[in-house]
PDB file of N, CA and C in Angstrom:
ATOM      1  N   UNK A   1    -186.529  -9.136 128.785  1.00  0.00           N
ATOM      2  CA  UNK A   1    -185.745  -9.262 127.581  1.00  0.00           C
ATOM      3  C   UNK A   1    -184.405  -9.886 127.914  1.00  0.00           C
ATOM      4  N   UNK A   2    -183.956 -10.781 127.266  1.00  0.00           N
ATOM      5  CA  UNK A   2    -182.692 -11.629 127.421  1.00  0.00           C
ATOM      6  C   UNK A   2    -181.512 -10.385 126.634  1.00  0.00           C
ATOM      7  N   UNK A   3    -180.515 -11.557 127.080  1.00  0.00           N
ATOM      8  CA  UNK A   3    -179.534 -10.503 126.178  1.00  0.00           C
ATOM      9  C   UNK A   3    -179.299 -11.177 124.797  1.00  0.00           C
ATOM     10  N   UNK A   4    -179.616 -12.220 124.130  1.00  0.00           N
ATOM     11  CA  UNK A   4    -179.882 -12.957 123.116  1.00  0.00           C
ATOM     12  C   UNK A   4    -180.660 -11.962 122.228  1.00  0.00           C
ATOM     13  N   UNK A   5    -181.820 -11.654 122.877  1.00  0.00           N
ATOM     14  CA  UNK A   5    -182.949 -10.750 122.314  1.00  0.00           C
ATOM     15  C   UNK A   5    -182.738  -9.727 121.894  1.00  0.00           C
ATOM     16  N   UNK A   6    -181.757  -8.920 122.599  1.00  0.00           N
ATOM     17  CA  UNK A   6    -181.462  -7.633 122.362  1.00  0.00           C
ATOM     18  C   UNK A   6    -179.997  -7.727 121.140  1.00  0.00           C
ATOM     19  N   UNK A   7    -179.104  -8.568 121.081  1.00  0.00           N
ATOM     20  CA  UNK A   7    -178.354  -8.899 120.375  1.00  0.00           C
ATOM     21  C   UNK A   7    -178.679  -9.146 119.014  1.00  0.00           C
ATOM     22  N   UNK A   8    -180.056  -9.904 118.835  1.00  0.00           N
ATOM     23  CA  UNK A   8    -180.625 -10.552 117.591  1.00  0.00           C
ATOM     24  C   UNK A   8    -181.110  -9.095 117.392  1.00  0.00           C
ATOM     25  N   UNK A   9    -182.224  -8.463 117.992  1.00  0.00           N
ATOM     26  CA  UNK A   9    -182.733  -7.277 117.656  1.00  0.00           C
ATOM     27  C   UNK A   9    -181.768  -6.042 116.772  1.00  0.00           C
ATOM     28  N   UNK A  10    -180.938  -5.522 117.530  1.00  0.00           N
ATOM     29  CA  UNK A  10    -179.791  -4.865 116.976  1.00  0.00           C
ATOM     30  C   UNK A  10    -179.125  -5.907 115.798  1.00  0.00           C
ATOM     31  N   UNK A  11    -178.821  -6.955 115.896  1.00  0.00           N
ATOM     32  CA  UNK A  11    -178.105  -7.608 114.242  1.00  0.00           C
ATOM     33  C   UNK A  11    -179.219  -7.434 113.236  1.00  0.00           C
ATOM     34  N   UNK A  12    -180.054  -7.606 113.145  1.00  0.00           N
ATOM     35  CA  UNK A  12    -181.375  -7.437 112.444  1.00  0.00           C
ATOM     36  C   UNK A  12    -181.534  -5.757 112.261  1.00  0.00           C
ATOM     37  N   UNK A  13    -181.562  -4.890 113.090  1.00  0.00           N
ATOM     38  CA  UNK A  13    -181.753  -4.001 112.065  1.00  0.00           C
ATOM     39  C   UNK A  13    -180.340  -3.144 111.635  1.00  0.00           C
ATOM     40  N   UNK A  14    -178.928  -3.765 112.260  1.00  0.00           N
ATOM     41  CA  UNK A  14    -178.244  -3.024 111.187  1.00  0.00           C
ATOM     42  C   UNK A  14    -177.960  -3.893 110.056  1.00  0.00           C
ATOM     43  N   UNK A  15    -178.519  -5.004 110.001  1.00  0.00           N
ATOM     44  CA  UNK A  15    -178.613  -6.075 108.592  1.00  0.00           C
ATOM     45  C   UNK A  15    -179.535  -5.086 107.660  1.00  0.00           C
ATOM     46  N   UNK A  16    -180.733  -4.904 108.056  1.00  0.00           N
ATOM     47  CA  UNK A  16    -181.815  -3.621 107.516  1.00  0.00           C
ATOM     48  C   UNK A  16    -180.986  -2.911 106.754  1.00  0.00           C
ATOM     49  N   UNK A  17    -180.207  -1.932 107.682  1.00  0.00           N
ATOM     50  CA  UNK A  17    -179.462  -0.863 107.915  1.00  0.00           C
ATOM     51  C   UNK A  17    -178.541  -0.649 106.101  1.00  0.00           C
ATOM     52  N   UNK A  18    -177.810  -1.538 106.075  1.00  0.00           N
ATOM     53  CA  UNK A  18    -176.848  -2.281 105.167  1.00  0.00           C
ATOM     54  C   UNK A  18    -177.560  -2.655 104.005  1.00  0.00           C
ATOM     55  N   UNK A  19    -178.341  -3.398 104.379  1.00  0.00           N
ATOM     56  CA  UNK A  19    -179.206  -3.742 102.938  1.00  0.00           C
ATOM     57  C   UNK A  19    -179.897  -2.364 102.108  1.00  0.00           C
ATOM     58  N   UNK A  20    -180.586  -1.313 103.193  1.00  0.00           N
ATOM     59  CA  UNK A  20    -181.019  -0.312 102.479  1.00  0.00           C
ATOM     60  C   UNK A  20    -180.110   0.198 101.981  1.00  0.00           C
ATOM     61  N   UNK A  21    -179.143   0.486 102.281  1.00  0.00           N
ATOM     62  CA  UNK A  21    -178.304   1.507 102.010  1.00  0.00           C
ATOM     63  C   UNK A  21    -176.889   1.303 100.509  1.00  0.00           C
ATOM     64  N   UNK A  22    -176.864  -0.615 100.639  1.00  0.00           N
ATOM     65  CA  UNK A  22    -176.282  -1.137  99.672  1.00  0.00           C
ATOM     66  C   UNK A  22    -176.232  -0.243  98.347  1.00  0.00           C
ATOM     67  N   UNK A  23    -177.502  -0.236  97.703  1.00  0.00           N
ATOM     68  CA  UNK A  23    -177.405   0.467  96.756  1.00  0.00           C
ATOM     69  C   UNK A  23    -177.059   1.434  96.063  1.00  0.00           C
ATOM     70  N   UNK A  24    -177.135   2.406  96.803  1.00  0.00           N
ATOM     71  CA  UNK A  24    -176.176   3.775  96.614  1.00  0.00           C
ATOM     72  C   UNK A  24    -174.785   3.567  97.101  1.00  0.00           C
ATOM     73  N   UNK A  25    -174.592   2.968  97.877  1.00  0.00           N
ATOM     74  CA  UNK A  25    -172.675   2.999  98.424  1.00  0.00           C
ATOM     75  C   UNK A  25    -172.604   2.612  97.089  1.00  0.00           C
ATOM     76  N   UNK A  26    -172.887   1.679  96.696  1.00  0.00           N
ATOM     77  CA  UNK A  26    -172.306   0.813  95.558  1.00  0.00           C
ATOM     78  C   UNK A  26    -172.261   1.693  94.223  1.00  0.00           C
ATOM     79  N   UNK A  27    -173.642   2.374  93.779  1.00  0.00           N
ATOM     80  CA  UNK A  27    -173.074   3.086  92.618  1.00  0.00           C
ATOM     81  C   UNK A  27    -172.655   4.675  93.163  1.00  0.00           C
ATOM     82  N   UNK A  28    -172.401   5.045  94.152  1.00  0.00           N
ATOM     83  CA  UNK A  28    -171.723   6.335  94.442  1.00  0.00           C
ATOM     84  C   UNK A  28    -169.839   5.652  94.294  1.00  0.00           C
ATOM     85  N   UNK A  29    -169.325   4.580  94.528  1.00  0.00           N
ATOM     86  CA  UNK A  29    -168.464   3.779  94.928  1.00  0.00           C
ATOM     87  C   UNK A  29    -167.900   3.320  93.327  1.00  0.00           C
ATOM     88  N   UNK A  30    -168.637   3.263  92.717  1.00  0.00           N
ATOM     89  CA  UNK A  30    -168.417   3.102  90.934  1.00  0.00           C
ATOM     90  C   UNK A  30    -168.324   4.245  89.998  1.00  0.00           C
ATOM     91  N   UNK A  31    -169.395   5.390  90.611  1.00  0.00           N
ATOM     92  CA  UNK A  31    -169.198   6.298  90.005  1.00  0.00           C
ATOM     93  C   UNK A  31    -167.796   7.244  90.347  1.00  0.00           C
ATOM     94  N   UNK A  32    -167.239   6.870  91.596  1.00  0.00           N
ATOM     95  CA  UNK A  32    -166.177   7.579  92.394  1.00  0.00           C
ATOM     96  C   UNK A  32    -165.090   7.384  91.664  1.00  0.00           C
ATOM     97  N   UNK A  33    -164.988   5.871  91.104  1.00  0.00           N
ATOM     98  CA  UNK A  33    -163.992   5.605  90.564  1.00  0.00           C
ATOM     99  C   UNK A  33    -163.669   5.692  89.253  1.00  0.00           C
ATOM    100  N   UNK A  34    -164.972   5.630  88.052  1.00  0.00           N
ATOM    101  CA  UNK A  34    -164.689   6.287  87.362  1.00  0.00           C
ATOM    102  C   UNK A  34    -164.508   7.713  86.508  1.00  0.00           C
ATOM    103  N   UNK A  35    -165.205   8.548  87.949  1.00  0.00           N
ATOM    104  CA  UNK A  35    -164.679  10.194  87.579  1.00  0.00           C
ATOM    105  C   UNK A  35    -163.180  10.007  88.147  1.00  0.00           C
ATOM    106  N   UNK A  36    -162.724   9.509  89.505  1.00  0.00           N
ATOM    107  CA  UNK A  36    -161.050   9.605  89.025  1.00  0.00           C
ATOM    108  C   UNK A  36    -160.448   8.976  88.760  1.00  0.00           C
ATOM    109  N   UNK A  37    -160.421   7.915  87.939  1.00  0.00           N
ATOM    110  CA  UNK A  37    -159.690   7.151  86.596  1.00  0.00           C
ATOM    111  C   UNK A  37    -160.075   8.476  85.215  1.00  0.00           C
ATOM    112  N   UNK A  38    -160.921   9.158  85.347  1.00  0.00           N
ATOM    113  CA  UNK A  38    -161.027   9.726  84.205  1.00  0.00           C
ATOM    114  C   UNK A  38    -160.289  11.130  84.613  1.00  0.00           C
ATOM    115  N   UNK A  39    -160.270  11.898  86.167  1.00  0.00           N
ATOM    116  CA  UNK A  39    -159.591  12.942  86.463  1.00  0.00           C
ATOM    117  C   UNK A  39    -158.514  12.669  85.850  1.00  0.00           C
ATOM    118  N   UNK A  40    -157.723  11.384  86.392  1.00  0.00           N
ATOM    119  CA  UNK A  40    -155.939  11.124  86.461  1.00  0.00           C
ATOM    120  C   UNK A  40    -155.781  11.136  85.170  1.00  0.00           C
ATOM    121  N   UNK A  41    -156.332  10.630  84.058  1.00  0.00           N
ATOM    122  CA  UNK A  41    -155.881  10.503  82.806  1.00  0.00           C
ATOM    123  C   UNK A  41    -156.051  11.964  81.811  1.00  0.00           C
ATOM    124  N   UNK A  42    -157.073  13.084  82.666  1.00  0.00           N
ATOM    125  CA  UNK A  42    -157.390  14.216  81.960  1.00  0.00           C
ATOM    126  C   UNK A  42    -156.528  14.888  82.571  1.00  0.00           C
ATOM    127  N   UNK A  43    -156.222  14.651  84.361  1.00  0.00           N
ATOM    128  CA  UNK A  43    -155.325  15.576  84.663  1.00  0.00           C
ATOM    129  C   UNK A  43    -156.104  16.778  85.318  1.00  0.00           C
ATOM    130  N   UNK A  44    -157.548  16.652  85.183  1.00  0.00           N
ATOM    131  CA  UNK A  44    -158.374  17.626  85.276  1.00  0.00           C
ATOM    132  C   UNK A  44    -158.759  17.510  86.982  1.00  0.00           C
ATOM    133  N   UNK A  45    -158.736  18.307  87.953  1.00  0.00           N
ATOM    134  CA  UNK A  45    -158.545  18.252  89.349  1.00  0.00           C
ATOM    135  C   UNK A  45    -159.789  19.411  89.502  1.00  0.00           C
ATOM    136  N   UNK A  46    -160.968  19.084  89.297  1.00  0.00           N
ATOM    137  CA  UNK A  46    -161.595  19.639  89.507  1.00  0.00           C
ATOM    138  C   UNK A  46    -162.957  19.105  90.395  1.00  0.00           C
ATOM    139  N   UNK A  47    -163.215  20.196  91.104  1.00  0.00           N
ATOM    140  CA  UNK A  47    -163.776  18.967  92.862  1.00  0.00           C
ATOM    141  C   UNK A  47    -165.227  18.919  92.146  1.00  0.00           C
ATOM    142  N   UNK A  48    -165.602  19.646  91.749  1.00  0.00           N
ATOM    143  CA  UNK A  48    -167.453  19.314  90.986  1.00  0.00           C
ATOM    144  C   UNK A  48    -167.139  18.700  90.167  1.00  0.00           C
ATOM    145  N   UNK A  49    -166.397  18.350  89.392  1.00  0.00           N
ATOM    146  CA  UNK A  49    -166.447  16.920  88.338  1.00  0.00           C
ATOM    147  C   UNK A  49    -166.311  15.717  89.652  1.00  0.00           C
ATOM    148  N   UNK A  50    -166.128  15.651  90.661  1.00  0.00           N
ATOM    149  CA  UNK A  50    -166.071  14.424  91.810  1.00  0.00           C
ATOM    150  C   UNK A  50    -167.290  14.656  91.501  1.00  0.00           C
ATOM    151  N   UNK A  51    -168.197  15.512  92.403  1.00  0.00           N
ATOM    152  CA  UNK A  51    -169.094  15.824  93.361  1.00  0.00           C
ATOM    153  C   UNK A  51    -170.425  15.464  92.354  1.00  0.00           C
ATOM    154  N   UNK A  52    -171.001  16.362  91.479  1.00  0.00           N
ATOM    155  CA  UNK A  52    -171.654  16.187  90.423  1.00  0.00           C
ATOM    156  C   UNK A  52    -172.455  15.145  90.268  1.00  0.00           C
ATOM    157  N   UNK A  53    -171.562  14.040  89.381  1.00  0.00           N
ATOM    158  CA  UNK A  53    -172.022  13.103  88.691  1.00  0.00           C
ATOM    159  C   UNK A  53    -172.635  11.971  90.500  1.00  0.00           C
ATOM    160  N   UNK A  54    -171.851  12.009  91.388  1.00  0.00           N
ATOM    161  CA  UNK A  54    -171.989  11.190  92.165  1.00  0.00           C
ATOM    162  C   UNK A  54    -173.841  11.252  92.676  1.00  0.00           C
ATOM    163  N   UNK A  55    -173.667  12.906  93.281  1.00  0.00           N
ATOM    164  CA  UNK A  55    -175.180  13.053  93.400  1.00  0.00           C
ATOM    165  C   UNK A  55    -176.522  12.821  92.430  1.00  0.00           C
ATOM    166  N   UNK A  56    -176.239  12.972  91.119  1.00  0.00           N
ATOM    167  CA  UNK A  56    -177.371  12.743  90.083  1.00  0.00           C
ATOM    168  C   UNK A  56    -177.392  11.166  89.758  1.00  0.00           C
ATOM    169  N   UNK A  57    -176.469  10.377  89.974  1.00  0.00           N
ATOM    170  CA  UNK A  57    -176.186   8.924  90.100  1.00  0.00           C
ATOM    171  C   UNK A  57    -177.142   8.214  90.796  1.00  0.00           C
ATOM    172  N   UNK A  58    -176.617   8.955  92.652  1.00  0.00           N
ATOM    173  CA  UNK A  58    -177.269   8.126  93.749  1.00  0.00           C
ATOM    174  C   UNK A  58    -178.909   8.711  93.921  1.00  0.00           C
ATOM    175  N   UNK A  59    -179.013  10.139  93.478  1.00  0.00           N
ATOM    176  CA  UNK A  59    -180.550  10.507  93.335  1.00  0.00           C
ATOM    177  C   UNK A  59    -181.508   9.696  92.531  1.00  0.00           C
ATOM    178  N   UNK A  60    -180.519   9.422  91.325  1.00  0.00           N
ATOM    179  CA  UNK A  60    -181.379   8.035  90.526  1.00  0.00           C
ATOM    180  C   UNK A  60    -181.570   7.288  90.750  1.00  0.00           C
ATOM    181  N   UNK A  61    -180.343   6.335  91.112  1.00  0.00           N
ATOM    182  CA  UNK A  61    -180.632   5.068  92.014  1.00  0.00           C
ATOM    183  C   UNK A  61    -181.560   5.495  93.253  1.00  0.00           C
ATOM    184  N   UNK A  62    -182.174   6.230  93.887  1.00  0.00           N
ATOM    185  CA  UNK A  62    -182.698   6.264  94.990  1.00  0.00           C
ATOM    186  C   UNK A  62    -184.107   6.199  94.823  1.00  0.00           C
ATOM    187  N   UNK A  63    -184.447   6.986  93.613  1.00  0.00           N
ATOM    188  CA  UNK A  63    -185.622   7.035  92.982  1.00  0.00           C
ATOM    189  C   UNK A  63    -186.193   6.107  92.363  1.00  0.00           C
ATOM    190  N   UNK A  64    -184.999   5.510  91.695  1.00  0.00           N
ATOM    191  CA  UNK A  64    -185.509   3.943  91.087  1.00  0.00           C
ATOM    192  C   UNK A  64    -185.792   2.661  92.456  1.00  0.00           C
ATOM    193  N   UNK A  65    -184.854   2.530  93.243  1.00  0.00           N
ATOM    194  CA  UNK A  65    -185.302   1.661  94.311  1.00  0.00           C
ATOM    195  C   UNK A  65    -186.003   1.975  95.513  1.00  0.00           C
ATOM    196  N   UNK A  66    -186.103   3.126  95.741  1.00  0.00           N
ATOM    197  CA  UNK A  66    -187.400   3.961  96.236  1.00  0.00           C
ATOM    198  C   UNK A  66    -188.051   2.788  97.272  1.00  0.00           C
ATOM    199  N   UNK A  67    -189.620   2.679  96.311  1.00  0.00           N
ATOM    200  CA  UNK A  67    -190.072   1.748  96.321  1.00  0.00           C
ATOM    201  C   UNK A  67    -189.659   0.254  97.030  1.00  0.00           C
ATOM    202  N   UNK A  68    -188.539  -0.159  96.688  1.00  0.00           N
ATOM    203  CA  UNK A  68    -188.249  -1.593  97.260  1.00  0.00           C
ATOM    204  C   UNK A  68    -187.810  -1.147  98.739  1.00  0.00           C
ATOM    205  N   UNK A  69    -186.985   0.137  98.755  1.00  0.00           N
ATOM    206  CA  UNK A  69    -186.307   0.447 100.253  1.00  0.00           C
ATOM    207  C   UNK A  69    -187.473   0.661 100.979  1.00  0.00           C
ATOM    208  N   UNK A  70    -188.828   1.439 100.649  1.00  0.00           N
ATOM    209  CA  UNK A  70    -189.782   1.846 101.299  1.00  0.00           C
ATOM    210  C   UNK A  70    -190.644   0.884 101.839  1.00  0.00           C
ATOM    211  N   UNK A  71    -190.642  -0.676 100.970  1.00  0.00           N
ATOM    212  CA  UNK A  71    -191.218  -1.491 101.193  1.00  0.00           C
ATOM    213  C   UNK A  71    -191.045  -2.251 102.071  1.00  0.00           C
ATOM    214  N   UNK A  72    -189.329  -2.534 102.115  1.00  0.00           N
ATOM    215  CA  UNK A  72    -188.526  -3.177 103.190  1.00  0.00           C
ATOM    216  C   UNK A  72    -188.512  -2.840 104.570  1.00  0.00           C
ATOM    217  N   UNK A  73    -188.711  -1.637 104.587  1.00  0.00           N
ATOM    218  CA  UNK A  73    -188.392  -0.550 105.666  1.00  0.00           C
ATOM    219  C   UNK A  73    -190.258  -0.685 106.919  1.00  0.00           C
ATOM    220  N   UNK A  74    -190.660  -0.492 105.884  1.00  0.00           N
ATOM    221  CA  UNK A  74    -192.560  -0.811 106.449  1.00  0.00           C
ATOM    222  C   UNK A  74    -192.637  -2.347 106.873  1.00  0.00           C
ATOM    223  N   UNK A  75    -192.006  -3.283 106.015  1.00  0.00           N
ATOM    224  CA  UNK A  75    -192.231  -4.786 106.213  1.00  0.00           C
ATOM    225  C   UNK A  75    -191.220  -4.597 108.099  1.00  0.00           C
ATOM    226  N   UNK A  76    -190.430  -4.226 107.950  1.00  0.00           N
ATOM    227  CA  UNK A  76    -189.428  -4.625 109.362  1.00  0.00           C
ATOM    228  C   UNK A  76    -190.474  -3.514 110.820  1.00  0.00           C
ATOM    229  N   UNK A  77    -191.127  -2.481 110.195  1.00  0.00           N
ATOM    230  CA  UNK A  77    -191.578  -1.823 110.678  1.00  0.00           C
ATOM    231  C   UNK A  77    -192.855  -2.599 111.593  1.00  0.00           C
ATOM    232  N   UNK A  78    -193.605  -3.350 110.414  1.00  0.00           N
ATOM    233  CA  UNK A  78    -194.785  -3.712 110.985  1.00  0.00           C
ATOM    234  C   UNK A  78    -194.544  -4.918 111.551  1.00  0.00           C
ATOM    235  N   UNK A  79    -193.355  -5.456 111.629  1.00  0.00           N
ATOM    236  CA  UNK A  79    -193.216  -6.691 112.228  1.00  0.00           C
ATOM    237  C   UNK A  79    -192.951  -6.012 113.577  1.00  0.00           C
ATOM    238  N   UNK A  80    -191.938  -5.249 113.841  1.00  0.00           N
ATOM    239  CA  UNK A  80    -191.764  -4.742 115.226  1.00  0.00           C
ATOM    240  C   UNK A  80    -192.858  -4.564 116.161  1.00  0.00           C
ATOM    241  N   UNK A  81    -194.096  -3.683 115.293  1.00  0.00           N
ATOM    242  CA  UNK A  81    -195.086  -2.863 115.912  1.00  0.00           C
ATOM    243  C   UNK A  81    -196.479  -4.458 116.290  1.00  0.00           C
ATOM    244  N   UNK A  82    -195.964  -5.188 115.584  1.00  0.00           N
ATOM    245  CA  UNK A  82    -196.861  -6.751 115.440  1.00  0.00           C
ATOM    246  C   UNK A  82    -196.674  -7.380 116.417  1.00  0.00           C
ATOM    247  N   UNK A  83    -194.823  -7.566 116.981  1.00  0.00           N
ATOM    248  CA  UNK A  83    -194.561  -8.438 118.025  1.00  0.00           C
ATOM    249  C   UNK A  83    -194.245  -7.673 119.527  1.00  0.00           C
ATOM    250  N   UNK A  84    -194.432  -6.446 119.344  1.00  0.00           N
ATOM    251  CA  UNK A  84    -194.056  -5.721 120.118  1.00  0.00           C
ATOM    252  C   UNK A  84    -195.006  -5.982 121.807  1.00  0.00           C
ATOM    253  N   UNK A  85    -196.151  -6.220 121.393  1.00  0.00           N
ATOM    254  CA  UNK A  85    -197.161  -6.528 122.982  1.00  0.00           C
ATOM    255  C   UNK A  85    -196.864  -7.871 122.871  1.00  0.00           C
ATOM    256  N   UNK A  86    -196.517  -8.946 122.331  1.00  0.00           N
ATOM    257  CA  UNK A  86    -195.331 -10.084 122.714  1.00  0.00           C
ATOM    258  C   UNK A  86    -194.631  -9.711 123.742  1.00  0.00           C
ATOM    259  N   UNK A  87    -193.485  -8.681 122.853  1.00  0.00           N
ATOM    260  CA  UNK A  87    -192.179  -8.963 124.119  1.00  0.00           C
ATOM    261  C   UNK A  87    -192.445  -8.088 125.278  1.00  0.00           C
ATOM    262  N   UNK A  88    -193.209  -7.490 125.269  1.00  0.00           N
ATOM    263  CA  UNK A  88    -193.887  -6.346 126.568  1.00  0.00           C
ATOM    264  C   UNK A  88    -194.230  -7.955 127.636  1.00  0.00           C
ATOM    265  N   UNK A  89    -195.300  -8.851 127.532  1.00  0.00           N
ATOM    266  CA  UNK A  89    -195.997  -9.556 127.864  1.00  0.00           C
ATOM    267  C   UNK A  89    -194.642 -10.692 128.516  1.00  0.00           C
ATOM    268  N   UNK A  90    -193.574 -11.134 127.573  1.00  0.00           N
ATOM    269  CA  UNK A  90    -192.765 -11.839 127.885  1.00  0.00           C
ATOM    270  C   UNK A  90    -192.016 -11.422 129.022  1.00  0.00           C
ATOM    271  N   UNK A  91    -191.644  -9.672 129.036  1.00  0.00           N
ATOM    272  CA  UNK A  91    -190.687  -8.957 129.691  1.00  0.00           C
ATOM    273  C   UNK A  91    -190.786  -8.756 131.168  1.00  0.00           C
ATOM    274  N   UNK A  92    -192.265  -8.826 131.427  1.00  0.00           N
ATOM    275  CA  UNK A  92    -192.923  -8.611 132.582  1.00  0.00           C
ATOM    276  C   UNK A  92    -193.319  -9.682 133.405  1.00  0.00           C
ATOM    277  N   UNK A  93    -192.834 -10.992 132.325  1.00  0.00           N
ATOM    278  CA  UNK A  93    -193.152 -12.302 132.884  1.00  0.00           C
ATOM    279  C   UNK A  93    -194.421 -12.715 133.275  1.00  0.00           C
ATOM    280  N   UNK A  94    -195.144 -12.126 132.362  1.00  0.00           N
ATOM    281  CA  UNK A  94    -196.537 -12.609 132.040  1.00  0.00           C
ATOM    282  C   UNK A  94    -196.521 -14.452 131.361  1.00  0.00           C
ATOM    283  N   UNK A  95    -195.428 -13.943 130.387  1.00  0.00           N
ATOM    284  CA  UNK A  95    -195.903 -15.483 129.884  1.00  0.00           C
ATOM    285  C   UNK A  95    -194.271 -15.882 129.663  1.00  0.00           C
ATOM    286  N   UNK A  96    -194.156 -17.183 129.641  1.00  0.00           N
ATOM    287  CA  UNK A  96    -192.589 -17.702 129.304  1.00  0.00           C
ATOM    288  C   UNK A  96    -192.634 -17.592 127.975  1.00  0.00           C
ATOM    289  N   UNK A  97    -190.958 -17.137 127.732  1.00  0.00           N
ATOM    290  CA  UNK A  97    -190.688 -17.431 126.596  1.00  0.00           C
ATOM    291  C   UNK A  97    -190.679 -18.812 125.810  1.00  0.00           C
ATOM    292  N   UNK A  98    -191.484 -18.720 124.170  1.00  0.00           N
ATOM    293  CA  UNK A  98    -191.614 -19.551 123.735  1.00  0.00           C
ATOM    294  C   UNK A  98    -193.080 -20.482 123.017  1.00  0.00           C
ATOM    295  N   UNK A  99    -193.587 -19.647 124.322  1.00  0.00           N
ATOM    296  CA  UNK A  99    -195.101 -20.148 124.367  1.00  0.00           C
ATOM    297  C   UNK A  99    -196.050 -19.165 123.430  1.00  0.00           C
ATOM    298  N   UNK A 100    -196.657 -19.883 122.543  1.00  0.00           N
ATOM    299  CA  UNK A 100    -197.883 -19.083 122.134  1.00  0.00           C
ATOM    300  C   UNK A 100    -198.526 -18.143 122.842  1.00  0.00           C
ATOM    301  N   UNK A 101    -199.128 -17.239 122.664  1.00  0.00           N
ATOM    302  CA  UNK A 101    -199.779 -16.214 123.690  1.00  0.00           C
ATOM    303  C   UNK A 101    -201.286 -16.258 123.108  1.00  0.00           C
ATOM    304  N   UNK A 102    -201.477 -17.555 122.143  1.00  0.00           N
ATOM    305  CA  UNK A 102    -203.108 -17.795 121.987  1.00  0.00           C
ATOM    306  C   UNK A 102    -203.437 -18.666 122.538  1.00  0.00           C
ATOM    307  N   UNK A 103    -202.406 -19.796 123.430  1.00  0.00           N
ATOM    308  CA  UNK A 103    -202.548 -20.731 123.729  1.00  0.00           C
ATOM    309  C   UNK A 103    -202.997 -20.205 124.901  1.00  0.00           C
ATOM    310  N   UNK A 104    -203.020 -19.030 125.861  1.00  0.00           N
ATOM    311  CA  UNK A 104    -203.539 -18.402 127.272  1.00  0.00           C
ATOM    312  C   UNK A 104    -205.230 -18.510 126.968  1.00  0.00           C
TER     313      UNK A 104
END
């Protein structure tokens, strides 16, 4: 394994990483702000009016994109588990990098 390899490997899955996770930062991150734009103007300092709405928010969103995260997550999965006796084969210097391994 190069150090290219291992560099690309790690950028790739905290790209994964980020992409799954986008969704909820984002509406936990909207909902944050408008329970306190609505605290400051009520004045109301109460920590379960934070807490609350944030969790039944991101449980929704999680449930609704579910599915796409689960899908994403299996797609990066089975690519790993696909190329994986590749880079075993490359690592051991069985075959150069680059080369088909149907072409053997």
């Amino acid at each position: 394994m190069t150090v290219e390899f291992v560099v690309d490997f790690g950028r790739r899955a905290m790209e994964l990483i980020l992409l799954l996770s986008l969704p909820m930062l984002l509406v936990g991150l909207a909902i944050g702000l408008l329970v306190s734009v609505f605290q400051a103007t009520t004045q109301i300092q109460e920590m379960t009016l934070q807490f609350i709405p944030k969790i039944v928010c991101i449980t929704l969103v999680l449930v609704v994109t579910g599915p796409w995260l689960l899908d994403k997550l299996m797609e990066y999965a089975t690519q790993i588990f696909a190329n994986f006796p590749e880079w075993i084969r490359t690592t051991e210097g069985l075959i150069t990098p680059g080369l088909d391994p149907a072409d053997l």
